[in-house]
PDB file of N, CA and C in Angstrom:
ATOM      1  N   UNK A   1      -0.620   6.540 -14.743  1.00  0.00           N
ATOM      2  CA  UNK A   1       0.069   5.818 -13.686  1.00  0.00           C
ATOM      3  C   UNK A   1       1.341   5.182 -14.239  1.00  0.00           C
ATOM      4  N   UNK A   2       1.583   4.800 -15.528  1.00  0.00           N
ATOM      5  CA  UNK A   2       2.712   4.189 -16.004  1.00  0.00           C
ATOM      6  C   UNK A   2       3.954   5.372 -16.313  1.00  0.00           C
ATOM      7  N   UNK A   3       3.694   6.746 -16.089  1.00  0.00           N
ATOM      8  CA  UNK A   3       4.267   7.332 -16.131  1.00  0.00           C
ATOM      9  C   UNK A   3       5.198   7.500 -14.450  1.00  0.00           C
ATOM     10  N   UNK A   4       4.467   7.252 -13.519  1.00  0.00           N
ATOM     11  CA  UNK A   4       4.905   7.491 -12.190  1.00  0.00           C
ATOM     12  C   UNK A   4       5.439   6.340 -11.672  1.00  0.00           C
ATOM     13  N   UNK A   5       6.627   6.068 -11.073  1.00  0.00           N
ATOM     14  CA  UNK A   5       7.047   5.098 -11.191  1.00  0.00           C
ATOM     15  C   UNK A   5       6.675   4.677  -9.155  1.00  0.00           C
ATOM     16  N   UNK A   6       6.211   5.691  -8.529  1.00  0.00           N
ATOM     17  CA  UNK A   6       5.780   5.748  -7.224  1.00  0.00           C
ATOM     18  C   UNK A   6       4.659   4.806  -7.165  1.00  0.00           C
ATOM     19  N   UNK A   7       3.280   5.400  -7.920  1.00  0.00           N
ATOM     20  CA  UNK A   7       2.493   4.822  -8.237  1.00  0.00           C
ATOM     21  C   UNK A   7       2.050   3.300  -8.340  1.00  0.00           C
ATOM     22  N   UNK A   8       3.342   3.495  -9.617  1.00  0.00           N
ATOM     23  CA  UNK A   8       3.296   1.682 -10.538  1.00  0.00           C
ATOM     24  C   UNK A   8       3.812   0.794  -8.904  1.00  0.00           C
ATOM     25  N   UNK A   9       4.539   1.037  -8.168  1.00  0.00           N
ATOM     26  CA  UNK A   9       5.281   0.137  -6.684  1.00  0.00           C
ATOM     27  C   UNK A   9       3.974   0.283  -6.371  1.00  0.00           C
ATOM     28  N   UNK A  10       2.954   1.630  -5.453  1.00  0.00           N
ATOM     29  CA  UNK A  10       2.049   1.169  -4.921  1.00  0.00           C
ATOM     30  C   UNK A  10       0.876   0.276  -5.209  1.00  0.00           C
ATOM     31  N   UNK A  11       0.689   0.011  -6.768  1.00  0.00           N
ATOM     32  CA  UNK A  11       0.081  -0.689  -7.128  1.00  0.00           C
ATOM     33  C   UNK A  11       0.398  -2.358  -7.063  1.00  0.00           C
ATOM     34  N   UNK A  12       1.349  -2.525  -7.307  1.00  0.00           N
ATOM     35  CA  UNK A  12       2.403  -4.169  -6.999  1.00  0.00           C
ATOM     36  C   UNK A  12       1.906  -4.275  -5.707  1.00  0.00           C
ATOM     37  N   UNK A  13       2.076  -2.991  -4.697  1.00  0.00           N
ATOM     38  CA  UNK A  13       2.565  -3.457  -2.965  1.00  0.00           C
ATOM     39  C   UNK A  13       1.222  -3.958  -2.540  1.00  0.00           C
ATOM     40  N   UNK A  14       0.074  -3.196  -3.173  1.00  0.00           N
ATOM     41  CA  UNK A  14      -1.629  -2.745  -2.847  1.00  0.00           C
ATOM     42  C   UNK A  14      -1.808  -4.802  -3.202  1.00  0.00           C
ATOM     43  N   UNK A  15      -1.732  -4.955  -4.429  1.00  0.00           N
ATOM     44  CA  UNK A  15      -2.123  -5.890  -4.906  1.00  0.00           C
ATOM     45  C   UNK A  15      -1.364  -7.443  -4.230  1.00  0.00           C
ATOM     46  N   UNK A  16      -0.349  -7.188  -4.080  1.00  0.00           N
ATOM     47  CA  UNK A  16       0.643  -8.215  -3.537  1.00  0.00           C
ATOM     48  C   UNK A  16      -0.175  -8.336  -1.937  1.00  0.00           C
ATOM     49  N   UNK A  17      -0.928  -7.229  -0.923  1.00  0.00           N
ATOM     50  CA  UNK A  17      -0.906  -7.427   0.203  1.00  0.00           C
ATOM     51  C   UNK A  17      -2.629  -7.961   0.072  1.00  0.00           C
ATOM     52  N   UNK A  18      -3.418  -7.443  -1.002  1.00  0.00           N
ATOM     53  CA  UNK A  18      -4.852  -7.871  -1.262  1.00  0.00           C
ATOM     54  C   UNK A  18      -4.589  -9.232  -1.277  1.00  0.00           C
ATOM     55  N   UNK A  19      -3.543  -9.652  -2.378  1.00  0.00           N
ATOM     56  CA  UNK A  19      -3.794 -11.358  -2.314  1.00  0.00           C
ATOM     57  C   UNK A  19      -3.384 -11.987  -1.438  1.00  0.00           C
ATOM     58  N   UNK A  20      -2.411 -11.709  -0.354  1.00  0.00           N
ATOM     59  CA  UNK A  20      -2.102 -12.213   0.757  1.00  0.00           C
ATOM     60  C   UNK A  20      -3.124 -12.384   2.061  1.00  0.00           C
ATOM     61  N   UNK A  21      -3.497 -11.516   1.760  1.00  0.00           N
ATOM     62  CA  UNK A  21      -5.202 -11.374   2.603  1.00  0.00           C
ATOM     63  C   UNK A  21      -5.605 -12.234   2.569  1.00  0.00           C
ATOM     64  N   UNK A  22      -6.161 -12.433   1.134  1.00  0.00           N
ATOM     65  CA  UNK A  22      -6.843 -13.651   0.531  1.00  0.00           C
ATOM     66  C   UNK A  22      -7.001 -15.206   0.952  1.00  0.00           C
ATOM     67  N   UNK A  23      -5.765 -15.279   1.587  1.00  0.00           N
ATOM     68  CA  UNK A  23      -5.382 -16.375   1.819  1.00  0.00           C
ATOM     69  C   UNK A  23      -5.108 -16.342   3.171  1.00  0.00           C
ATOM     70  N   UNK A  24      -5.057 -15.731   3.804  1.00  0.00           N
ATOM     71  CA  UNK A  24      -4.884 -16.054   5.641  1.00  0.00           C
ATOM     72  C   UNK A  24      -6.486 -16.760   5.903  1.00  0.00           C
ATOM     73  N   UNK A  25      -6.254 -17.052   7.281  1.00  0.00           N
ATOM     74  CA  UNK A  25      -6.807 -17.865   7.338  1.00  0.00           C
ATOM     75  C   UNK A  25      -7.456 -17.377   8.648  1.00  0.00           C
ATOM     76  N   UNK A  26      -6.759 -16.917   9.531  1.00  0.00           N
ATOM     77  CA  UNK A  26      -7.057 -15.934  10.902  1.00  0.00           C
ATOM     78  C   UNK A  26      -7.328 -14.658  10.802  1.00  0.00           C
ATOM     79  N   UNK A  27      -8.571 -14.639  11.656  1.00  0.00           N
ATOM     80  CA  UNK A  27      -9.385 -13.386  11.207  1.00  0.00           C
ATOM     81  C   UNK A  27      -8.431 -12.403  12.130  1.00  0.00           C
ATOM     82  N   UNK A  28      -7.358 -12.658  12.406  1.00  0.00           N
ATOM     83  CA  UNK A  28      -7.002 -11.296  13.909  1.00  0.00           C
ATOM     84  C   UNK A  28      -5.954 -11.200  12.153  1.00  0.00           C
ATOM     85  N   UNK A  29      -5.207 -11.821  11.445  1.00  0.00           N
ATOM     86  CA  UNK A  29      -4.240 -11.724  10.608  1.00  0.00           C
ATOM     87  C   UNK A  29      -4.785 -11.327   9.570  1.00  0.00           C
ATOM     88  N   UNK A  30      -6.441 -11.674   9.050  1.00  0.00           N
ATOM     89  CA  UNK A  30      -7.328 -10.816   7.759  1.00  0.00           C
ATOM     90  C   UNK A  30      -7.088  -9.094   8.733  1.00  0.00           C
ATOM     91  N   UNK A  31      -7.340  -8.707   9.726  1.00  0.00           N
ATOM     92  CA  UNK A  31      -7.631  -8.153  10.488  1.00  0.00           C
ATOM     93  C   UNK A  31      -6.124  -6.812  10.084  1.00  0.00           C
ATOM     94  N   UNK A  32      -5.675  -7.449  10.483  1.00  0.00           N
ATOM     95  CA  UNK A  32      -4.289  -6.376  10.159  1.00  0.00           C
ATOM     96  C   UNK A  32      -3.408  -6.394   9.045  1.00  0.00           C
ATOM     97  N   UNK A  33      -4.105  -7.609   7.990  1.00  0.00           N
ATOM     98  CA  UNK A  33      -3.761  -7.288   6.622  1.00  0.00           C
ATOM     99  C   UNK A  33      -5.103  -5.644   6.072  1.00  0.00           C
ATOM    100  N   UNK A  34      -6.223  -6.190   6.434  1.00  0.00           N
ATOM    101  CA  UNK A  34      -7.277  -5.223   6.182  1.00  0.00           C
ATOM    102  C   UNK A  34      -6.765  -3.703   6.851  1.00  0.00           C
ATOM    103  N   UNK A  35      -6.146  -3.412   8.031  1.00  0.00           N
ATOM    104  CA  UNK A  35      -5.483  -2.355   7.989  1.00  0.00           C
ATOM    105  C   UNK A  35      -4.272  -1.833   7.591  1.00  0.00           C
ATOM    106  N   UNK A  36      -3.857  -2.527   7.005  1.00  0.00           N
ATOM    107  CA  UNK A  36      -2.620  -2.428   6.045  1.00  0.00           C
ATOM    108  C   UNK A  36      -3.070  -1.803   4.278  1.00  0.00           C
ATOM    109  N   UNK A  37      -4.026  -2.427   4.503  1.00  0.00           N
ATOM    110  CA  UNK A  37      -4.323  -2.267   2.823  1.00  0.00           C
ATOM    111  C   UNK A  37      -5.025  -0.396   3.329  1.00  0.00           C
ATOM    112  N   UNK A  38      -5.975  -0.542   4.054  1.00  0.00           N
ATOM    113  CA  UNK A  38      -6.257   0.789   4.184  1.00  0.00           C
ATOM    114  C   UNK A  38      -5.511   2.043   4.908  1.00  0.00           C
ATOM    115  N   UNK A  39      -4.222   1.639   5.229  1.00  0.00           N
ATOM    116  CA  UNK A  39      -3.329   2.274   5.227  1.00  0.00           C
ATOM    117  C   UNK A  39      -2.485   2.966   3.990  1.00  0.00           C
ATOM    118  N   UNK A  40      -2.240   2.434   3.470  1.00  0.00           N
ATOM    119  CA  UNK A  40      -2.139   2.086   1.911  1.00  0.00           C
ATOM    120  C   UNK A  40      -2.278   2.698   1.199  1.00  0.00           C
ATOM    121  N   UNK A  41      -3.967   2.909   1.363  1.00  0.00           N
ATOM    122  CA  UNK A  41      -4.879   3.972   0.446  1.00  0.00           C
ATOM    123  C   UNK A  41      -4.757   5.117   1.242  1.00  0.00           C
ATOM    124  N   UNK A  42      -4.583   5.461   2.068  1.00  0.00           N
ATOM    125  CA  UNK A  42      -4.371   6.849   2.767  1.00  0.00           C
ATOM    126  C   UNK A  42      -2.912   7.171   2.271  1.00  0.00           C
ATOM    127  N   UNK A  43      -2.198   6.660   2.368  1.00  0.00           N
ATOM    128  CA  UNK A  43      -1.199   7.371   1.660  1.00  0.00           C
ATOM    129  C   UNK A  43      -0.985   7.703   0.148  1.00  0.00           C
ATOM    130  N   UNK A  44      -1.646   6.622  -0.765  1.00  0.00           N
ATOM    131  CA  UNK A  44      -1.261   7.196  -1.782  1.00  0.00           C
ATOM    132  C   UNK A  44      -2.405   8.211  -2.030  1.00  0.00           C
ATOM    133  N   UNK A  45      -3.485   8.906  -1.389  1.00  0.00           N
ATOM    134  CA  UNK A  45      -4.490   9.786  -1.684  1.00  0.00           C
ATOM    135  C   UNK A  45      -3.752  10.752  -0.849  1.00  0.00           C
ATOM    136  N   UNK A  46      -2.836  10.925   0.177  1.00  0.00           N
ATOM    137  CA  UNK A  46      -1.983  12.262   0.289  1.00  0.00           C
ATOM    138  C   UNK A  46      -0.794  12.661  -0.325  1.00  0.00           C
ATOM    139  N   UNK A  47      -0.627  11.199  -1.400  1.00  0.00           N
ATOM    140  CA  UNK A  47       0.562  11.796  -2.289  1.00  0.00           C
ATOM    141  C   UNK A  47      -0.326  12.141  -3.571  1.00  0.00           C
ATOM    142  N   UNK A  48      -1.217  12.083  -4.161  1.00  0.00           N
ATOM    143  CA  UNK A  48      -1.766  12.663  -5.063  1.00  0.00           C
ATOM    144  C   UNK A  48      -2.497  13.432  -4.976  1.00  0.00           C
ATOM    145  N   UNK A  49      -2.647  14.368  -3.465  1.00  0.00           N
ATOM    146  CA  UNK A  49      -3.106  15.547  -3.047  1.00  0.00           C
ATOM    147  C   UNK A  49      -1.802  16.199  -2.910  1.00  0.00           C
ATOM    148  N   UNK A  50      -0.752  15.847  -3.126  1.00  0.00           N
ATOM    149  CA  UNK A  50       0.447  16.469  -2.575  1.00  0.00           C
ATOM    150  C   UNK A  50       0.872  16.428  -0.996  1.00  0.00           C
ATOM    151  N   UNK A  51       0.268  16.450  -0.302  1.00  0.00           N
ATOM    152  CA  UNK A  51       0.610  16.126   1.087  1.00  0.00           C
ATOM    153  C   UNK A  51       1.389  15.463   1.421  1.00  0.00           C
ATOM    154  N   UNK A  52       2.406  14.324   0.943  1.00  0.00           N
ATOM    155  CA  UNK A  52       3.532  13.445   0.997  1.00  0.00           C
ATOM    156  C   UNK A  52       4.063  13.649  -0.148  1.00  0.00           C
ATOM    157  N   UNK A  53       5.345  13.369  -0.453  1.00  0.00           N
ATOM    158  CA  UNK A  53       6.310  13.743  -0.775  1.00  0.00           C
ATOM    159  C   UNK A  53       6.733  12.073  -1.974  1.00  0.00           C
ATOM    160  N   UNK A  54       7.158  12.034  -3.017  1.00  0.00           N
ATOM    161  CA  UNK A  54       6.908  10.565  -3.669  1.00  0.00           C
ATOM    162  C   UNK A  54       8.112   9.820  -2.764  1.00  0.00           C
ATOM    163  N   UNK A  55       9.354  10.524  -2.420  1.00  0.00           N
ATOM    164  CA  UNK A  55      10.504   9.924  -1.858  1.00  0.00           C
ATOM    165  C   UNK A  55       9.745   9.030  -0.615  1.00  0.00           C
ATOM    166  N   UNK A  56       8.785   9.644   0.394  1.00  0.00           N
ATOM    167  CA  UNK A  56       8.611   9.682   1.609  1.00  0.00           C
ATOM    168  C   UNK A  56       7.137   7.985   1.344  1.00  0.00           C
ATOM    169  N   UNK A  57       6.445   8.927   0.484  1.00  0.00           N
ATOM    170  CA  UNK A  57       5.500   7.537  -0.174  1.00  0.00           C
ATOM    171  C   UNK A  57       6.371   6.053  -0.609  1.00  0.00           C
ATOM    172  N   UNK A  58       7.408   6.836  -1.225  1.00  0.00           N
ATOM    173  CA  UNK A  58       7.978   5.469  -1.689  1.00  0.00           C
ATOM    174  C   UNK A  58       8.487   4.480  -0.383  1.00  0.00           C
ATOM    175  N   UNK A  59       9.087   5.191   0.441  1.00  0.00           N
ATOM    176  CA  UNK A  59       9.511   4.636   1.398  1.00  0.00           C
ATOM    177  C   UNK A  59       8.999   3.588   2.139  1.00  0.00           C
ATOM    178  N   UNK A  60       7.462   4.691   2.193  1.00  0.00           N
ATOM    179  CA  UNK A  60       6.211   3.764   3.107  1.00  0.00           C
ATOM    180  C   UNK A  60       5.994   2.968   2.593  1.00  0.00           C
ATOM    181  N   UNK A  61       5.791   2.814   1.266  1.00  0.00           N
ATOM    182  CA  UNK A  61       5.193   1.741   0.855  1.00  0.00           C
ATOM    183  C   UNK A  61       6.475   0.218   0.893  1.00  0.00           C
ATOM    184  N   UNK A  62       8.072   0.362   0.619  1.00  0.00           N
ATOM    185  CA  UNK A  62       8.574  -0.418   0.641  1.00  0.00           C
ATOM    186  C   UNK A  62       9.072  -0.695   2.356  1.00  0.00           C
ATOM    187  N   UNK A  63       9.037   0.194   3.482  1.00  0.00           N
ATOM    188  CA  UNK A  63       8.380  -0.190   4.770  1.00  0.00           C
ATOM    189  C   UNK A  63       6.887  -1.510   5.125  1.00  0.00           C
ATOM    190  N   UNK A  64       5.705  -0.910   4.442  1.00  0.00           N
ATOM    191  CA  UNK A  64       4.692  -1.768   4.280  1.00  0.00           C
ATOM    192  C   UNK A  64       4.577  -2.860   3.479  1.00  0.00           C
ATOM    193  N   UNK A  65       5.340  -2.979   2.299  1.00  0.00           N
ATOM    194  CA  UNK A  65       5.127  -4.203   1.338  1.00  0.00           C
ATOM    195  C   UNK A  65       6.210  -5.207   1.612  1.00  0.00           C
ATOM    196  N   UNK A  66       6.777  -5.205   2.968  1.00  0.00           N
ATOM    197  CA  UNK A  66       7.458  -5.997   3.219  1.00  0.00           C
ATOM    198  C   UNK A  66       6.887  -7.200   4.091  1.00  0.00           C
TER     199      UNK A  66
END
């Protein structure tokens, strides 16, 4: 993973939105952090099936980790 620099972001974005979770306080806002994160994981398991593209992953993820 320290070789992929796609990766190393989804890992920051994954982790940055887990701990934000963490800390809400409203379950409708745990609620759509929790589909965010498993959004997340669907993409980076179709970029390491190849199915997305790293440009297109990267994107999403700096779309989502915002």
């Amino acid at each position: 993973m320290k070789t992929d620099d796609v990766l190393h972001l989804y890992e920051k974005t994954y982790q940055a939105t887990y701990y934000k979770g963490r800390k809400l306080s409203s379950g409708i806002e745990k609620k759509k952090n929790d589909e965010l994160l498993s959004c997340l994981k669907t993409y980076r398991m179709k970029y390491k099936q190849g199915e997305l593209s790293g440009e297109r992953f990267k994107e999403s993820l700096e779309k989502y980790g915002k």
